[in-house]
Protein backbone atom coordinates (compact mmCIF):
# COMPACT_ATOMS: atom_id res chain seq x y z
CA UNK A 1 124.88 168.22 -18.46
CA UNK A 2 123.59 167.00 -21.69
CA UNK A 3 120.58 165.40 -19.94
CA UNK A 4 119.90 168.75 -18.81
CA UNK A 5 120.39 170.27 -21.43
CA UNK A 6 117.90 168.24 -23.81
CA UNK A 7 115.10 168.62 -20.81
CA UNK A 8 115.33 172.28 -21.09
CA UNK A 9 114.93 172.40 -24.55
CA UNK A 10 112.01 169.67 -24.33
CA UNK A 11 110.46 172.00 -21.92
CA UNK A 12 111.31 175.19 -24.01
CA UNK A 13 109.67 173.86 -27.15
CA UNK A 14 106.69 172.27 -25.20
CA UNK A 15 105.49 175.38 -23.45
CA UNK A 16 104.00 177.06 -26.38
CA UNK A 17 101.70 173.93 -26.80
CA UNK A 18 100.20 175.50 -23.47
CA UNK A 19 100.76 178.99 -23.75
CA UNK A 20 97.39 180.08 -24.48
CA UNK A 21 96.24 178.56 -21.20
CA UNK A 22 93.60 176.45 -22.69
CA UNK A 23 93.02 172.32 -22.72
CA UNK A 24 91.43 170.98 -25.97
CA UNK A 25 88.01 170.78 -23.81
CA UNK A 26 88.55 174.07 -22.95
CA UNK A 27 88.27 175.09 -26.40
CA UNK A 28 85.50 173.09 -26.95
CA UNK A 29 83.26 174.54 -24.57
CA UNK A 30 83.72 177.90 -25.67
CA UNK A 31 83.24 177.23 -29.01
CA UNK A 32 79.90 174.98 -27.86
CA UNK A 33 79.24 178.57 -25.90
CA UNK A 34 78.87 180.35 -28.90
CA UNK A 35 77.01 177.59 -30.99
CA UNK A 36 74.41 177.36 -28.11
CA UNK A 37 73.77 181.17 -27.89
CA UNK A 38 73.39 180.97 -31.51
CA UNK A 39 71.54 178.06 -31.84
CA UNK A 40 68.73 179.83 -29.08
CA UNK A 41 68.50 182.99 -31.51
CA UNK A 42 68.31 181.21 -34.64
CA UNK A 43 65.31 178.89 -33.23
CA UNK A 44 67.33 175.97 -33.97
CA UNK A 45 66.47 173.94 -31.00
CA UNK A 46 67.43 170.90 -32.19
CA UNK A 47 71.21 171.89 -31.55
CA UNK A 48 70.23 173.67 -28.48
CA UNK A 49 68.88 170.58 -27.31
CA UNK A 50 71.83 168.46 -28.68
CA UNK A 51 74.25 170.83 -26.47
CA UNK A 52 71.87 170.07 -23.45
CA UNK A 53 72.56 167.34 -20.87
CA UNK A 54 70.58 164.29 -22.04
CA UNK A 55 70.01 163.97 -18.03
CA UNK A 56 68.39 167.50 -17.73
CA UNK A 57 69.85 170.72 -16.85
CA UNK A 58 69.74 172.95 -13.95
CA UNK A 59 69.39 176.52 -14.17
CA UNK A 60 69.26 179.79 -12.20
CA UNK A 61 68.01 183.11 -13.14
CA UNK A 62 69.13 186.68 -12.96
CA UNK A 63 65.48 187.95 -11.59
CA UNK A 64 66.01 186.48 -7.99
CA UNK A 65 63.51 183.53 -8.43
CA UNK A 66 64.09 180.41 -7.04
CA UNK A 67 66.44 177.73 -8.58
CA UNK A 68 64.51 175.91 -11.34
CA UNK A 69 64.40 171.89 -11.15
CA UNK A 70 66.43 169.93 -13.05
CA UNK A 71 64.41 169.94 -16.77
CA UNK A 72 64.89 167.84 -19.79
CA UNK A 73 63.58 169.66 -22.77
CA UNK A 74 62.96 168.46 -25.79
CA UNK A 75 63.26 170.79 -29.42
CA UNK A 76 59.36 171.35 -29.34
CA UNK A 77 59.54 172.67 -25.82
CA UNK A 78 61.65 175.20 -26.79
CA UNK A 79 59.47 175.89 -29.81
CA UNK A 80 56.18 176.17 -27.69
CA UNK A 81 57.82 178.39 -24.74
CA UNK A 82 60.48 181.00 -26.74
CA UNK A 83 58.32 184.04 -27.75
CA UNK A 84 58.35 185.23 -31.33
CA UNK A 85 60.02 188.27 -30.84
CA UNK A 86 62.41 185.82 -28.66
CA UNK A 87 65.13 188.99 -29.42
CA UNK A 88 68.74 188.12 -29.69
CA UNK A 89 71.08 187.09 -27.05
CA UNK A 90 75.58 187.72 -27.93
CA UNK A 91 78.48 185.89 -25.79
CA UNK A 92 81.05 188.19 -24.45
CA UNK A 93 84.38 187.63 -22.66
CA UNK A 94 84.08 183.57 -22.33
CA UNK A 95 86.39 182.07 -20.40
CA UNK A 96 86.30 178.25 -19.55
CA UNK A 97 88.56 175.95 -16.56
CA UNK A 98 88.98 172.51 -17.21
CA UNK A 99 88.24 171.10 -13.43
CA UNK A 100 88.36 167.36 -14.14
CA UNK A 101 88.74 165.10 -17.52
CA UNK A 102 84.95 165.70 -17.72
CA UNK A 103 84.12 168.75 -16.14
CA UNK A 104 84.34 172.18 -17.52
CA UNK A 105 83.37 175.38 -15.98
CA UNK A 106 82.78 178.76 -18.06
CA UNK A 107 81.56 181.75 -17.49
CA UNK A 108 80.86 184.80 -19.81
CA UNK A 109 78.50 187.84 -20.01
CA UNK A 110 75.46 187.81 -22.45
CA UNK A 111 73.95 190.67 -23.86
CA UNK A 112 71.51 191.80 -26.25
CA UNK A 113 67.60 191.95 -26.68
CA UNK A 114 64.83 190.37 -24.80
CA UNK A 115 60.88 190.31 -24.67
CA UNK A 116 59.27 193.20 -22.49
CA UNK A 117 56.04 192.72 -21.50
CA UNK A 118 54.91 194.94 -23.86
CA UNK A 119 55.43 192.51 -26.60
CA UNK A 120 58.66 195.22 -27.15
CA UNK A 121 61.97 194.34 -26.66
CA UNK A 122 64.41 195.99 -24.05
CA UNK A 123 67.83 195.47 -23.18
CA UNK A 124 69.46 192.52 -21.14
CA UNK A 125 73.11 191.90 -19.84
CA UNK A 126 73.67 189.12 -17.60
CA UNK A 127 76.79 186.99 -16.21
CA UNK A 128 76.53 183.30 -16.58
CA UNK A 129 78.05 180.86 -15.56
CA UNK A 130 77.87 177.22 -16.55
CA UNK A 131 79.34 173.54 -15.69
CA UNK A 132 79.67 171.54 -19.00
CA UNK A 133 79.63 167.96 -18.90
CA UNK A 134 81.83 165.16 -20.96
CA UNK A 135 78.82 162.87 -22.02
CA UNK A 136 80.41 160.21 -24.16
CA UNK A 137 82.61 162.18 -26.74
CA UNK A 138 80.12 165.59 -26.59
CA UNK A 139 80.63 168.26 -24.35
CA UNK A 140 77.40 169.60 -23.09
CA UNK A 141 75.97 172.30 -20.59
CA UNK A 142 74.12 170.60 -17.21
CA UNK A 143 74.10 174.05 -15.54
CA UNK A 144 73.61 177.55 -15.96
CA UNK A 145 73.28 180.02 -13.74
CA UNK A 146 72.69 183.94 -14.66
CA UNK A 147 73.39 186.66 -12.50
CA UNK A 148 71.99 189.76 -13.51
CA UNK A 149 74.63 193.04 -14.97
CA UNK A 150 72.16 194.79 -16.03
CA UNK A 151 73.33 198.20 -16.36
CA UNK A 152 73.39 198.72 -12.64
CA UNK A 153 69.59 197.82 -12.29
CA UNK A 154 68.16 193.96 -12.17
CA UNK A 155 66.26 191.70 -14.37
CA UNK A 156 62.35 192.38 -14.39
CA UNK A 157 60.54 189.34 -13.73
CA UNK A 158 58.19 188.14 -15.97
CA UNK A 159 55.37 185.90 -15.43
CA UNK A 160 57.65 182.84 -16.83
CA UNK A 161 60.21 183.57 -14.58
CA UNK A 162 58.08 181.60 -11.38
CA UNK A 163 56.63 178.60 -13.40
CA UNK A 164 58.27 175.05 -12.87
């Protein structure tokens, strides 16, 4: 009885540890969610880069266009292609799965401002979700793929949206 007793309360006083339904990498990748999204409208490509597969990343976007090939960027990349007025892009409702030791997947909505081709900005919502990689001891994002939630209408493509 004892035995049972003392794995019961092991048990009991474990299962807060997991309560909030989330690994450590889980946790992670949420938090490198946020950092990325901010990194992208702060221009600091460096860490957008640094959150990046070093093997490239794979993408999809919300306007229907193909799936891009896998790209590694580099920090001036981003500089030369991400307009001025680049706008300003906020995380909502992440959630992240732990699939394997080394394999997150996450998905959120992002919303805010984005370049119209009016050199304007207009609004953009979009679903994304994204695999996130274990490469050594950094977790960091090898896909994304957006979906478009935009108010009930889709994404307009822009010229950008078609080149490799």
């Amino acid at each position: 009885m004892k035995k049972y007793l003392l794995s019961f309360l092991l048990l009991a006083t474990a299962a807060p540890a997991f309560a909030d339904g989330h690994s450590s990498a889980e946790k992670k990748v949420i938090a490198n969610v946020e950092a990325y999204w901010d990194a992208r409208n702060k221009k600091d490509f460096d860490t957008v880069v640094a959150l990046t597969s070093k093997s490239g990343m794979l993408g999809s976007n919300s306007d229907g266009s193909f799936h891009k090939p896998n790209v590694t960027q580099s920090a001036d990349d981003w500089a030369r292609t991400t307009p001025e007025n680049a706008g300003v892009i906020n995380v909502f409702g992440s959630e992240a799965h732990q699939l394997t030791n080394d394999v997150v997947y996450s998905r959120y909505y992002a919303e805010g401002l984005v370049p119209d081709s009016n050199g304007g900005l207009r609004p953009y919502r979009t679903r994304v979700t994204s695999v996130w990689v274990k490469e050594g001891m950094k977790w960091v994002v090898k896909t994304n793929h957006f979906s478009s939630a935009a108010y009930g209408g889709v994404h307009q493509t822009a010229e950008g949206d078609f080149e490799d």
